[in-house]
Protein backbone atom coordinates (compact mmCIF):
# COMPACT_ATOMS: atom_id res chain seq x y z
CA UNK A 1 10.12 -8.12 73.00
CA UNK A 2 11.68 -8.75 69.96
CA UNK A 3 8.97 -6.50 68.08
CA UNK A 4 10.46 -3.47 70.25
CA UNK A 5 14.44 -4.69 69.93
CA UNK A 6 13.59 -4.38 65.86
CA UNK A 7 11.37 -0.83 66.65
CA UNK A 8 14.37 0.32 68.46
CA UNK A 9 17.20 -0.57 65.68
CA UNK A 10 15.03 1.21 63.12
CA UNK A 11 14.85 4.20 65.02
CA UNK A 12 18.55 4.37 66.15
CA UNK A 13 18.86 3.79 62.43
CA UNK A 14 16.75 6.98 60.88
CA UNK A 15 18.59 9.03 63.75
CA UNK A 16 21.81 8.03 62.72
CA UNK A 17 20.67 8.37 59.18
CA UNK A 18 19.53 12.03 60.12
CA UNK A 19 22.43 13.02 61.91
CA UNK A 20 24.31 11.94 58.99
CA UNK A 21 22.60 14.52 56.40
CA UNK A 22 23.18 17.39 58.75
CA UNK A 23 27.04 16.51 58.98
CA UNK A 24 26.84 17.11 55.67
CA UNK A 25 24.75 19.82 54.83
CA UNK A 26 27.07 21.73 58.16
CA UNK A 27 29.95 20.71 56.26
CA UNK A 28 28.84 22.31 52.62
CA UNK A 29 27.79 25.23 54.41
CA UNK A 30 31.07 25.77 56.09
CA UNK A 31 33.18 25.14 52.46
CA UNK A 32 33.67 28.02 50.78
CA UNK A 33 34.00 25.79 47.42
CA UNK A 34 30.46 24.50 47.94
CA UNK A 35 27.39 26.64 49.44
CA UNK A 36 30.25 28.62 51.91
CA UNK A 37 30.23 31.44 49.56
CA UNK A 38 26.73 31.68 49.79
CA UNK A 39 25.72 32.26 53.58
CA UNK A 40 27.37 34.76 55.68
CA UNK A 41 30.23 34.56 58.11
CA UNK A 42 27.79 34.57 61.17
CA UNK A 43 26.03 31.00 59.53
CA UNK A 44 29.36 29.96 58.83
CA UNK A 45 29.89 30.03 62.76
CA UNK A 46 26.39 28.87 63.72
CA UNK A 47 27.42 25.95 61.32
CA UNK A 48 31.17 25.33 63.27
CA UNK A 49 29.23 25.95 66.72
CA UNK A 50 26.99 23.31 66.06
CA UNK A 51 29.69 20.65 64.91
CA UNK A 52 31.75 21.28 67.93
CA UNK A 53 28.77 20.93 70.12
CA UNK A 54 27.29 18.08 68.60
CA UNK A 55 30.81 16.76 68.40
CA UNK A 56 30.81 17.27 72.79
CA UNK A 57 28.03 15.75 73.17
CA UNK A 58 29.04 12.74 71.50
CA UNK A 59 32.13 12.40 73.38
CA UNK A 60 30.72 12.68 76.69
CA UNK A 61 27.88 10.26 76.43
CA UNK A 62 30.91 8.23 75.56
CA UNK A 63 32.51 8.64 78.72
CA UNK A 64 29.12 8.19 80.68
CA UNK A 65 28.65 4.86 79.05
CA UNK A 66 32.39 3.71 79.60
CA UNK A 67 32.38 4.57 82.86
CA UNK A 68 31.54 1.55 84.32
């Protein structure tokens, strides 16, 4: 049991880890002082689209679990 409570930290932790680096790289792509001059307007809103979303989805697992 407490091989798989350590298992499942690790992996929360390289998800959060991942999640983390896209944040960012979203965030650079969206600043048009860093790679934002670089990409087009469309990946710009790709970029926002997937914040927001990811940003929703957050929130309402949030709710699910505090529902109780």
């Amino acid at each position: 049991m407490r091989e798989h409570i350590i298992w499942l930290g690790t992996q929360l932790e390289e998800q959060r880890k991942a999640n983390q680096a896209k944040v960012v790289l979203l965030k650079r792509i969206l600043d048009p002082e860093d790679l934002g001059h670089a990409v087009s307007h469309e990946v710009r809103q790709l970029a926002y689209q997937i914040i927001i979303n990811d940003h929703h989805l957050e929130r309402d697992t949030w709710q699910q679990n505090n529902e109780s």
